[in-house]
PDB file of N, CA and C in Angstrom:
ATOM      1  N   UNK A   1     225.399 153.010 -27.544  1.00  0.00           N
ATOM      2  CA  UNK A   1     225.888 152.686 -28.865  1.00  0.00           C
ATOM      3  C   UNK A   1     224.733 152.747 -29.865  1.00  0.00           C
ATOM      4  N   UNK A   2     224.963 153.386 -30.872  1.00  0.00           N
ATOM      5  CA  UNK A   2     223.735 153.587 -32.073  1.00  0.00           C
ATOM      6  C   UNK A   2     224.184 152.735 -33.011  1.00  0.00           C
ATOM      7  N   UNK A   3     222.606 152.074 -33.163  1.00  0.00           N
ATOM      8  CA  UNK A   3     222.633 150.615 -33.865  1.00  0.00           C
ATOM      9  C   UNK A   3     221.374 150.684 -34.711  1.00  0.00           C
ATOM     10  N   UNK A   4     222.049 150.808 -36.271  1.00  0.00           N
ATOM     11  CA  UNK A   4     220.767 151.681 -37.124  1.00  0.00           C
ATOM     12  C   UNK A   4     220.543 150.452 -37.254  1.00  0.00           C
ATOM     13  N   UNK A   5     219.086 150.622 -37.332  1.00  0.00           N
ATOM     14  CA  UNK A   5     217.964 149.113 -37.663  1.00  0.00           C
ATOM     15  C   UNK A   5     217.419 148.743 -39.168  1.00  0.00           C
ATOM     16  N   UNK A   6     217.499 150.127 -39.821  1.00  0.00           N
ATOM     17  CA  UNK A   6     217.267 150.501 -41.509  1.00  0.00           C
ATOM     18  C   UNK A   6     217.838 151.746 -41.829  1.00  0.00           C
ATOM     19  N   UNK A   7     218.415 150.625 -43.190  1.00  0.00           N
ATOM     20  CA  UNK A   7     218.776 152.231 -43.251  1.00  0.00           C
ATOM     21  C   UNK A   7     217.880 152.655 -44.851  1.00  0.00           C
ATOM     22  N   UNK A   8     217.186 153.597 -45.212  1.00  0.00           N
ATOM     23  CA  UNK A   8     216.894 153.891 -46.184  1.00  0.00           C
ATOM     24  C   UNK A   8     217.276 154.888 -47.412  1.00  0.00           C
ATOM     25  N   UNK A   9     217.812 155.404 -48.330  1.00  0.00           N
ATOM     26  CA  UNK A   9     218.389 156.029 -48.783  1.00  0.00           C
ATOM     27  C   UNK A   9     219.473 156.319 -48.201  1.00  0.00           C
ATOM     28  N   UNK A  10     219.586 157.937 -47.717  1.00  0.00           N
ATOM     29  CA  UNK A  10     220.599 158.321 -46.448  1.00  0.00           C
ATOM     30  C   UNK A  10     220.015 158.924 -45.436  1.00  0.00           C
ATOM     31  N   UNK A  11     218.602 157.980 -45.057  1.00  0.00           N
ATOM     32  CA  UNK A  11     218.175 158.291 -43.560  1.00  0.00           C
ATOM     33  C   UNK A  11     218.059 156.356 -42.823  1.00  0.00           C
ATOM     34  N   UNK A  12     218.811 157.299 -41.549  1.00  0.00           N
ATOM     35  CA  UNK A  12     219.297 155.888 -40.946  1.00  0.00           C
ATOM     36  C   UNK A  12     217.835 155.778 -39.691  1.00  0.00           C
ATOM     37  N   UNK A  13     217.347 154.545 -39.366  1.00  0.00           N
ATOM     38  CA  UNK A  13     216.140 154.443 -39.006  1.00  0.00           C
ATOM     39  C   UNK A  13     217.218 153.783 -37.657  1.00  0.00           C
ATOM     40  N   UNK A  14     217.119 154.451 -36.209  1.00  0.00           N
ATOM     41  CA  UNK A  14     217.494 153.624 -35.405  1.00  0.00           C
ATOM     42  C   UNK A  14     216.424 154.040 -33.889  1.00  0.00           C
ATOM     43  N   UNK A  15     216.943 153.038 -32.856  1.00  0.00           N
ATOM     44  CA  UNK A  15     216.332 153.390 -31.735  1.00  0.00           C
ATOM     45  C   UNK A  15     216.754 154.618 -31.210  1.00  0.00           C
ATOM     46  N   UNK A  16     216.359 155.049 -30.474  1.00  0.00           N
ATOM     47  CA  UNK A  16     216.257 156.120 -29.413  1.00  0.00           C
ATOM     48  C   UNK A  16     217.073 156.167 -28.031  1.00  0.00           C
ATOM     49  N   UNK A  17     218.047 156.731 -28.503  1.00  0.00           N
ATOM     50  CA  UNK A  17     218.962 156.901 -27.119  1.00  0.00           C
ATOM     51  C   UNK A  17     218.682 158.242 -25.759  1.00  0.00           C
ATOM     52  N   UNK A  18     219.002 157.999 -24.578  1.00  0.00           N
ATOM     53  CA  UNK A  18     218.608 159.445 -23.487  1.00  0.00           C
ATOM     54  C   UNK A  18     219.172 160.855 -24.860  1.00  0.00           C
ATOM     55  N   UNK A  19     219.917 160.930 -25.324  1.00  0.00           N
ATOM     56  CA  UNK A  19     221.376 161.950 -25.911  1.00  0.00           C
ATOM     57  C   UNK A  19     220.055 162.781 -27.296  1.00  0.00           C
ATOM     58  N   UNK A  20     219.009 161.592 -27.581  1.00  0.00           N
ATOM     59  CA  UNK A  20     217.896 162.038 -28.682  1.00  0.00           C
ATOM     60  C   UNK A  20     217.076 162.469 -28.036  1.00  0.00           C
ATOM     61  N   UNK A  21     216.810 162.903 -26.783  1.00  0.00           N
ATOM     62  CA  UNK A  21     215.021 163.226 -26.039  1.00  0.00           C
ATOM     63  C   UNK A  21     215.125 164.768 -26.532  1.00  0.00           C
ATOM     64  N   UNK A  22     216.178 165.861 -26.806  1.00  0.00           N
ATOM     65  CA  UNK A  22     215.862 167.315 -26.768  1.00  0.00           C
ATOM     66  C   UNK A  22     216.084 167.562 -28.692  1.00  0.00           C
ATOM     67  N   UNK A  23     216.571 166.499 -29.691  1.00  0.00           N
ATOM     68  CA  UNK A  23     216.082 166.938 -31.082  1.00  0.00           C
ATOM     69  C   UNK A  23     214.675 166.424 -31.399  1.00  0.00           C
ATOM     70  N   UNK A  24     214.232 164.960 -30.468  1.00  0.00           N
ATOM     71  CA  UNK A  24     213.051 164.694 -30.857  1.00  0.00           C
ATOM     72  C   UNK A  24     211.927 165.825 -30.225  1.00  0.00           C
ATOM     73  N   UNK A  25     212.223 166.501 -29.194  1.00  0.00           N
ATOM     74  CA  UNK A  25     210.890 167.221 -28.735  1.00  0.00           C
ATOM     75  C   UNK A  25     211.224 168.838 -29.285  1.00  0.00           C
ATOM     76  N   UNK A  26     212.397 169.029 -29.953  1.00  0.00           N
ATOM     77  CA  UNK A  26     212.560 170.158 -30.811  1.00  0.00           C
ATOM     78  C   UNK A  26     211.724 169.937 -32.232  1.00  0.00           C
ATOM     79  N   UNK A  27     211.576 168.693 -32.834  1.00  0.00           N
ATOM     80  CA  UNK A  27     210.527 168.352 -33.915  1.00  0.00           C
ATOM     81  C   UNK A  27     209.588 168.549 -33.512  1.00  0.00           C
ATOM     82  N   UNK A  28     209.036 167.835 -32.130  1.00  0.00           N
ATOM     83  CA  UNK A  28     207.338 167.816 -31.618  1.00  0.00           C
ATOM     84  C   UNK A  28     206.817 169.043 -31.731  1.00  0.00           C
ATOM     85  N   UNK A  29     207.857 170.182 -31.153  1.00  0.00           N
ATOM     86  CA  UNK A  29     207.631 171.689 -31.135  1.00  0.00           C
ATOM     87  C   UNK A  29     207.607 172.054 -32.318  1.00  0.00           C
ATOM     88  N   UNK A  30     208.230 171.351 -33.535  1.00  0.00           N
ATOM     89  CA  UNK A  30     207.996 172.562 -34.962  1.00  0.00           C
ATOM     90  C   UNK A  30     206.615 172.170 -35.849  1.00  0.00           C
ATOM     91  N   UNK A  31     206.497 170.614 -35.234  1.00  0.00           N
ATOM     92  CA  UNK A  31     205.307 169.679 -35.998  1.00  0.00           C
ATOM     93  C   UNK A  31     204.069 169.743 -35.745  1.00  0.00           C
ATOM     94  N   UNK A  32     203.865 169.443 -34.497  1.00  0.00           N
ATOM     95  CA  UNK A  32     202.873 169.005 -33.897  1.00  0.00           C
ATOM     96  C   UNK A  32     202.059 170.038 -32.886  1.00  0.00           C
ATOM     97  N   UNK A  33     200.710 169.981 -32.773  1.00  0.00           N
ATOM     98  CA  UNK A  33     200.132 170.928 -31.770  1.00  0.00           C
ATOM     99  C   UNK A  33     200.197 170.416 -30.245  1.00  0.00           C
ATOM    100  N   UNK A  34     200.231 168.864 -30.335  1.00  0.00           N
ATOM    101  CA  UNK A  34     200.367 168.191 -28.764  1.00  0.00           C
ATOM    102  C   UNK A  34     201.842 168.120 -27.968  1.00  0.00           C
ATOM    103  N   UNK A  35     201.999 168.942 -27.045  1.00  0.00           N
ATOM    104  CA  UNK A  35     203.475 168.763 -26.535  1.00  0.00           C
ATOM    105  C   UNK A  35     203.342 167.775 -25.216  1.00  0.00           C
ATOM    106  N   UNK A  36     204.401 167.277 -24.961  1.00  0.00           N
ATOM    107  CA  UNK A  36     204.502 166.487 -24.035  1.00  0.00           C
ATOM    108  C   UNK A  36     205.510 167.269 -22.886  1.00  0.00           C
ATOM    109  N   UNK A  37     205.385 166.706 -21.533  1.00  0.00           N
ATOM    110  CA  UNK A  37     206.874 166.839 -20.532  1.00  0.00           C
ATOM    111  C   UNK A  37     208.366 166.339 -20.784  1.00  0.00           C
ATOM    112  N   UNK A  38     209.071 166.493 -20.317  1.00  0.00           N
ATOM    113  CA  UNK A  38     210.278 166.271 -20.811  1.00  0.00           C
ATOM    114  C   UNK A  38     210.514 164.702 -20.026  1.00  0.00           C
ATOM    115  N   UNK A  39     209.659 164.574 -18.955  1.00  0.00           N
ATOM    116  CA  UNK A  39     209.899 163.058 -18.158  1.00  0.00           C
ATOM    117  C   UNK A  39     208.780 162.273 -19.375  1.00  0.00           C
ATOM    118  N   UNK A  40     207.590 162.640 -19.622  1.00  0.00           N
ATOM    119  CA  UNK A  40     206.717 161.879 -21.118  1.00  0.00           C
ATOM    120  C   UNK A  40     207.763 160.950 -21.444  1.00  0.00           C
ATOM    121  N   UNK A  41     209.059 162.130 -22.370  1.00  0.00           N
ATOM    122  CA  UNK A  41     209.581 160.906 -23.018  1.00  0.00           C
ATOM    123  C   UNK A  41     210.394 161.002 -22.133  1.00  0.00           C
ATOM    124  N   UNK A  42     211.172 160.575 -21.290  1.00  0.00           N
ATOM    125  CA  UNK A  42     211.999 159.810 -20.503  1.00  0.00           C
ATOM    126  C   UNK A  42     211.035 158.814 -19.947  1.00  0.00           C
ATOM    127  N   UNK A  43     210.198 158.944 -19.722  1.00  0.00           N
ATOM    128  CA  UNK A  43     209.520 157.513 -19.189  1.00  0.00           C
ATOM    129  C   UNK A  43     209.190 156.808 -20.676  1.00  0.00           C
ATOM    130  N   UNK A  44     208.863 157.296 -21.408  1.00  0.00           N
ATOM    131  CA  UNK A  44     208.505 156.343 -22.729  1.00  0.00           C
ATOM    132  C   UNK A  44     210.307 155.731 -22.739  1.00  0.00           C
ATOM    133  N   UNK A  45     211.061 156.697 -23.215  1.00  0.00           N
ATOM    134  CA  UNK A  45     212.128 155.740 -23.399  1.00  0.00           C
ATOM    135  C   UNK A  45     212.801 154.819 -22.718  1.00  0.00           C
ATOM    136  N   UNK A  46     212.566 154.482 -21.383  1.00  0.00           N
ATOM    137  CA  UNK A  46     212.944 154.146 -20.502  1.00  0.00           C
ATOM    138  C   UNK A  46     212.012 152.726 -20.396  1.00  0.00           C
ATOM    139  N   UNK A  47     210.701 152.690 -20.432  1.00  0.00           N
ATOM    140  CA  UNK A  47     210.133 152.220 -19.901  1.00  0.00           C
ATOM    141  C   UNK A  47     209.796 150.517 -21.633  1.00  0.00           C
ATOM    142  N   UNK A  48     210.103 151.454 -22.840  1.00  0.00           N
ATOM    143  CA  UNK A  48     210.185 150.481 -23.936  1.00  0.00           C
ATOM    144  C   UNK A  48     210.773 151.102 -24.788  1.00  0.00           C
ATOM    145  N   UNK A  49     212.467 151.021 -24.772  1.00  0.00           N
ATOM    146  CA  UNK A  49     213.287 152.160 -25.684  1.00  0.00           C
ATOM    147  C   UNK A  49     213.434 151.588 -26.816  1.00  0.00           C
ATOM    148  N   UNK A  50     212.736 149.965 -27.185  1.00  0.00           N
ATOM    149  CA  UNK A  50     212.827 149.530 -28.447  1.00  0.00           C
ATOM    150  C   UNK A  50     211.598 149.817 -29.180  1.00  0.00           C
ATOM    151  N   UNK A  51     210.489 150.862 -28.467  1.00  0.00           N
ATOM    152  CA  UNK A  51     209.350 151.094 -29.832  1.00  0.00           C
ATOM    153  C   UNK A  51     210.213 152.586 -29.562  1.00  0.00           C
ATOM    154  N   UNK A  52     211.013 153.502 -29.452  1.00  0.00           N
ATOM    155  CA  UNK A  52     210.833 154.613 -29.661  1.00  0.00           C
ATOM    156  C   UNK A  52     212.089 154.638 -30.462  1.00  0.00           C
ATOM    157  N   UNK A  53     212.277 155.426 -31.678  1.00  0.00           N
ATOM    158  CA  UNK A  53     212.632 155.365 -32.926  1.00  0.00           C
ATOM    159  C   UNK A  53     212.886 156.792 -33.726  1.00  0.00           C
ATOM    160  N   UNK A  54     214.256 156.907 -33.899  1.00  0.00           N
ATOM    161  CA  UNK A  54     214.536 158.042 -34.771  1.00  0.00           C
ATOM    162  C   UNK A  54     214.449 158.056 -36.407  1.00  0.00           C
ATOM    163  N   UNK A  55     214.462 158.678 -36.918  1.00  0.00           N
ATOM    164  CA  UNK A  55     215.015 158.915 -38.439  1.00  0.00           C
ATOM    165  C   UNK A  55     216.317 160.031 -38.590  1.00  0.00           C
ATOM    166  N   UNK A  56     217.664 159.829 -39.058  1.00  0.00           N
ATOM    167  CA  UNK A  56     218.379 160.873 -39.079  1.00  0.00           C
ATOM    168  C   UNK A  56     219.286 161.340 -40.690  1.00  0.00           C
ATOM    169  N   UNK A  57     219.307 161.842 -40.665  1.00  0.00           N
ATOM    170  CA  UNK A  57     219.731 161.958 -42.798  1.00  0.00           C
ATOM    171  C   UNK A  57     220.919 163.026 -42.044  1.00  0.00           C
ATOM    172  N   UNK A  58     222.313 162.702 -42.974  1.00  0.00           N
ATOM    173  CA  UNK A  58     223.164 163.068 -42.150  1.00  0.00           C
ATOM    174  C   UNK A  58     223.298 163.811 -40.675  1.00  0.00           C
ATOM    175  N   UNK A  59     223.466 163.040 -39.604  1.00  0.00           N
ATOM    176  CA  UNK A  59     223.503 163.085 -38.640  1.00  0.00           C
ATOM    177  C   UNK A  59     222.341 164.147 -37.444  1.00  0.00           C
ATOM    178  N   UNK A  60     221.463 164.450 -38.905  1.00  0.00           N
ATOM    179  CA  UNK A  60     220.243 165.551 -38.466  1.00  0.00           C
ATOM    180  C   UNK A  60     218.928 164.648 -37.855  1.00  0.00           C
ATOM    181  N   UNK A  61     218.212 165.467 -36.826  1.00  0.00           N
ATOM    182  CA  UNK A  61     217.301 164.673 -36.522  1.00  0.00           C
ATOM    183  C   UNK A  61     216.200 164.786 -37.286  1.00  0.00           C
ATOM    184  N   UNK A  62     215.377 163.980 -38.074  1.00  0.00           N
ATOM    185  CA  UNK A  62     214.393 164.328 -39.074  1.00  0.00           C
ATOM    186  C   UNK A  62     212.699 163.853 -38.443  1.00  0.00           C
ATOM    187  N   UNK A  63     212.765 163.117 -37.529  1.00  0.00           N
ATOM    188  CA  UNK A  63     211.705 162.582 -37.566  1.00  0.00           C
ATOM    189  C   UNK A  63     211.687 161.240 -36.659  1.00  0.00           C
ATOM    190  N   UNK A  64     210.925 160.876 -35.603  1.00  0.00           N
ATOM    191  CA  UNK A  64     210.661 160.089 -34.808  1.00  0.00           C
ATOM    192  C   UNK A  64     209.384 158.992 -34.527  1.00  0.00           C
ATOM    193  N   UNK A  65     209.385 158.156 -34.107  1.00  0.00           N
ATOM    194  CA  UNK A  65     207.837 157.397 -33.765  1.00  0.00           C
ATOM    195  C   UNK A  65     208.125 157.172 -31.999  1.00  0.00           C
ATOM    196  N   UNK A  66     207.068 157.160 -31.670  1.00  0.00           N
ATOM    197  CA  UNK A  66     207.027 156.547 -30.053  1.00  0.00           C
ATOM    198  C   UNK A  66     205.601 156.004 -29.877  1.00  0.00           C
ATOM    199  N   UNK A  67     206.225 154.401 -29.653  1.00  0.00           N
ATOM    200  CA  UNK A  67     205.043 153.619 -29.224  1.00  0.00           C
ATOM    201  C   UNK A  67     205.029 153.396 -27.770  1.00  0.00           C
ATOM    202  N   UNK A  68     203.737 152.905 -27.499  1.00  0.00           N
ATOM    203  CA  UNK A  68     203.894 152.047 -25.864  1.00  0.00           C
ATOM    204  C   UNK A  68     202.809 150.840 -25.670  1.00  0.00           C
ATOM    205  N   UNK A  69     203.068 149.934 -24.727  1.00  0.00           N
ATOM    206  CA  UNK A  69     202.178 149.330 -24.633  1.00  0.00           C
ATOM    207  C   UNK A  69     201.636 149.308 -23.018  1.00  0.00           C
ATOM    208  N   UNK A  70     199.901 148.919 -23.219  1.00  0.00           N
ATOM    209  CA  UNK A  70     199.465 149.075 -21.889  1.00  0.00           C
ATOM    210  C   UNK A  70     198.695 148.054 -21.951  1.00  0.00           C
ATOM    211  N   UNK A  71     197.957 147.679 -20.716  1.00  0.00           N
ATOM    212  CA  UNK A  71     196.840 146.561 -20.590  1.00  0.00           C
ATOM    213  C   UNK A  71     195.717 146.937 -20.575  1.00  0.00           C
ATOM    214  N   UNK A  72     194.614 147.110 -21.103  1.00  0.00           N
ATOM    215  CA  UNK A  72     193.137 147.037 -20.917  1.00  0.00           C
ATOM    216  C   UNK A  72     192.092 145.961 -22.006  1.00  0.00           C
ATOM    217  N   UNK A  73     191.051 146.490 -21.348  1.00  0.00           N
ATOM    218  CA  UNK A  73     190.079 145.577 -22.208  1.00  0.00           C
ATOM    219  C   UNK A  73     190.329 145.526 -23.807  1.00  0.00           C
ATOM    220  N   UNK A  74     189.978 144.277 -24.321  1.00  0.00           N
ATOM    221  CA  UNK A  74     189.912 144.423 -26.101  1.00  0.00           C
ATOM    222  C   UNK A  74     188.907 144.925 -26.565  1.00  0.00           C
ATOM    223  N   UNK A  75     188.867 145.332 -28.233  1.00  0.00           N
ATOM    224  CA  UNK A  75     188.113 145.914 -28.427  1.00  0.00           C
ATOM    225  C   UNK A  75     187.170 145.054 -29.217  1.00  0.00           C
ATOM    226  N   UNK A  76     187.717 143.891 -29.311  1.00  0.00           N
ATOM    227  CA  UNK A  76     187.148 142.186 -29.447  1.00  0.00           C
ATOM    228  C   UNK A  76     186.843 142.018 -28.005  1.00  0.00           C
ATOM    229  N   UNK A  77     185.546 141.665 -28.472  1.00  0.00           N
ATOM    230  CA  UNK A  77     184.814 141.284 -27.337  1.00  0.00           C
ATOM    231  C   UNK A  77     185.485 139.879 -26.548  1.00  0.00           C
ATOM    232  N   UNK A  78     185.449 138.493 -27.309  1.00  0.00           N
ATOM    233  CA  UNK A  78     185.792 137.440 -26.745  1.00  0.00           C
ATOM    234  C   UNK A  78     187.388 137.863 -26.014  1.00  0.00           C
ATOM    235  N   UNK A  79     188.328 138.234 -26.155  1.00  0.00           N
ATOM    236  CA  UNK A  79     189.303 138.342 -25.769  1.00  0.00           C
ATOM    237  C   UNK A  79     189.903 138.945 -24.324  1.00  0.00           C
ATOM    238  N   UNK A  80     188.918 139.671 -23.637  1.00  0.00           N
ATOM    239  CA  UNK A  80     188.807 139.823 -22.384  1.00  0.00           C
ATOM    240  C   UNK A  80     189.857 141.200 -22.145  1.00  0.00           C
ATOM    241  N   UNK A  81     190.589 140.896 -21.171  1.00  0.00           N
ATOM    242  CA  UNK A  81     192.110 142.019 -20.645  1.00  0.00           C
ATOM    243  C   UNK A  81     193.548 141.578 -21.359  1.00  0.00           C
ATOM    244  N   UNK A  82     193.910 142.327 -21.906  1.00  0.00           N
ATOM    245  CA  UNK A  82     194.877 141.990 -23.273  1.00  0.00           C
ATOM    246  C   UNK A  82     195.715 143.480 -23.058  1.00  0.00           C
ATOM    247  N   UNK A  83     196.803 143.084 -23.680  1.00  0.00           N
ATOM    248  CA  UNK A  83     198.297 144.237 -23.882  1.00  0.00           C
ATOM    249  C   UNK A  83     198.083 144.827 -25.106  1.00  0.00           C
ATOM    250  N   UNK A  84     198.223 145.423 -25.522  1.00  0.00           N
ATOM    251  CA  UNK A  84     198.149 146.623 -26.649  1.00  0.00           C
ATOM    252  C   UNK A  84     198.704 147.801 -26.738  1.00  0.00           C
ATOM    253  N   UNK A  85     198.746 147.446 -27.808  1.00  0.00           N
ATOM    254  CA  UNK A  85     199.732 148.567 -28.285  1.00  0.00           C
ATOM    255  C   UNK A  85     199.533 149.646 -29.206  1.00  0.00           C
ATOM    256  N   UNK A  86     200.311 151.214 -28.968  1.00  0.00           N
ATOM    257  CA  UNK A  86     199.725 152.078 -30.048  1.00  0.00           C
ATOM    258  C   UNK A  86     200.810 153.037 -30.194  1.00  0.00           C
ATOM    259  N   UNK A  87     200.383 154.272 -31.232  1.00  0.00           N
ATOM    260  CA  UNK A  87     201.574 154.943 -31.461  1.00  0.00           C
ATOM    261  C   UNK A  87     200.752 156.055 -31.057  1.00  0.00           C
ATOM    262  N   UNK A  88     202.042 156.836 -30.102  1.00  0.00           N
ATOM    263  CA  UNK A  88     201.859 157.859 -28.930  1.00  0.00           C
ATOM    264  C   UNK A  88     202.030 159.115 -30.122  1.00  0.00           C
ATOM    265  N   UNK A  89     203.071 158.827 -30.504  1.00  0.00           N
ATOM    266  CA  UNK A  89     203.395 160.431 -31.682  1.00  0.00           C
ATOM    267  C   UNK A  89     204.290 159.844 -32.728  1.00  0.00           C
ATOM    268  N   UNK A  90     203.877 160.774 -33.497  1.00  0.00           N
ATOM    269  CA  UNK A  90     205.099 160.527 -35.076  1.00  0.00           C
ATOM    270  C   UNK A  90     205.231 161.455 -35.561  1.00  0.00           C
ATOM    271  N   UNK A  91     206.365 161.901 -35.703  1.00  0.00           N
ATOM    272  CA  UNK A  91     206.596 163.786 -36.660  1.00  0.00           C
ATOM    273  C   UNK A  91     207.618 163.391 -37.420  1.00  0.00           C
ATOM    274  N   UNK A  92     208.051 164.273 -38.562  1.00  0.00           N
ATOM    275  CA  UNK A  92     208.624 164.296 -39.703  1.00  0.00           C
ATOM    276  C   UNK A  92     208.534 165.351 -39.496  1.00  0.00           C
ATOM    277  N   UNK A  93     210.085 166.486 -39.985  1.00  0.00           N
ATOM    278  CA  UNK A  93     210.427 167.970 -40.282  1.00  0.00           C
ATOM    279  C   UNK A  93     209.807 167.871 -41.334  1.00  0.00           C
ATOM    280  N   UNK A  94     209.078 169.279 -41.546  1.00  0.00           N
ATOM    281  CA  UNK A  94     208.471 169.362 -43.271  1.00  0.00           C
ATOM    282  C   UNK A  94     209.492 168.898 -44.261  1.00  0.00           C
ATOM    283  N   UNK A  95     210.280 169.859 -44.158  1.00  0.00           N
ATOM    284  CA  UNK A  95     211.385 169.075 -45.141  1.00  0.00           C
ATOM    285  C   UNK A  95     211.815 167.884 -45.803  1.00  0.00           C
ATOM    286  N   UNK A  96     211.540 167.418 -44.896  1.00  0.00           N
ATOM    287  CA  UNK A  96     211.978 165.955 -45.081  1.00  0.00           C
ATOM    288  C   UNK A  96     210.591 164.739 -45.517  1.00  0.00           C
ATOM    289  N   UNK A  97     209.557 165.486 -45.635  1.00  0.00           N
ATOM    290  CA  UNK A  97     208.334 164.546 -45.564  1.00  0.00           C
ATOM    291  C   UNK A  97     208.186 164.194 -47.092  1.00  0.00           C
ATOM    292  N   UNK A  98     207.513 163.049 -47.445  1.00  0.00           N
ATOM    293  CA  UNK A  98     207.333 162.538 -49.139  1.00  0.00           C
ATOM    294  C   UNK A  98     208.580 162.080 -49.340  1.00  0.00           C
ATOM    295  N   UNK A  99     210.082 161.892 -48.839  1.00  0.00           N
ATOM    296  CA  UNK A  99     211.077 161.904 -49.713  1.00  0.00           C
ATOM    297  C   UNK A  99     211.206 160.092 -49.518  1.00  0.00           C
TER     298      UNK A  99
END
């Protein structure tokens, strides 16, 4: 069930369902120079499907984020072995970027 989280103008900001893994890596391919495997994101979505995140302006896919989190050292010293978090990729269709 798609459950937009924002909506902004007429692009609806929601999570990431299995049914989004082949428009989001059709963006990665028009955007970006780093490609991923097709399990990449099935394990990202799978593994924390609430950081991975569409943008869609009538029912088109425009643009995605995918975070994850892992455990290692901080980059604060006092704080020792800590969870953290970062953003894996983010694309926007040209088209659609600035608006």
């Amino acid at each position: 069930m798609q459950v937009i989280l924002r909506q902004l103008g007429d692009c609806n900001i929601r999570r990431a369902e299995p049914s989004d893994l082949i428009p989001v890596m059709e963006i990665n391919l028009k955007t970006l120079p780093e490609h991923y495997s097709d399990y990449f994101y099935e394990s990202l979505l799978a593994e924390l499907p609430e950081a991975f995140i569409v943008a869609e302006i009538g029912g088109k896919h425009v643009g995605y984020i995918m975070c994850k989190t892992e455990y290692g050292f901080s980059n604060f010293k006092k704080l020792g072995f800590v969870k953290k978090g970062h953003v894996v990729s983010v694309a926007v269709l040209d088209d659609y970027r600035k608006r």
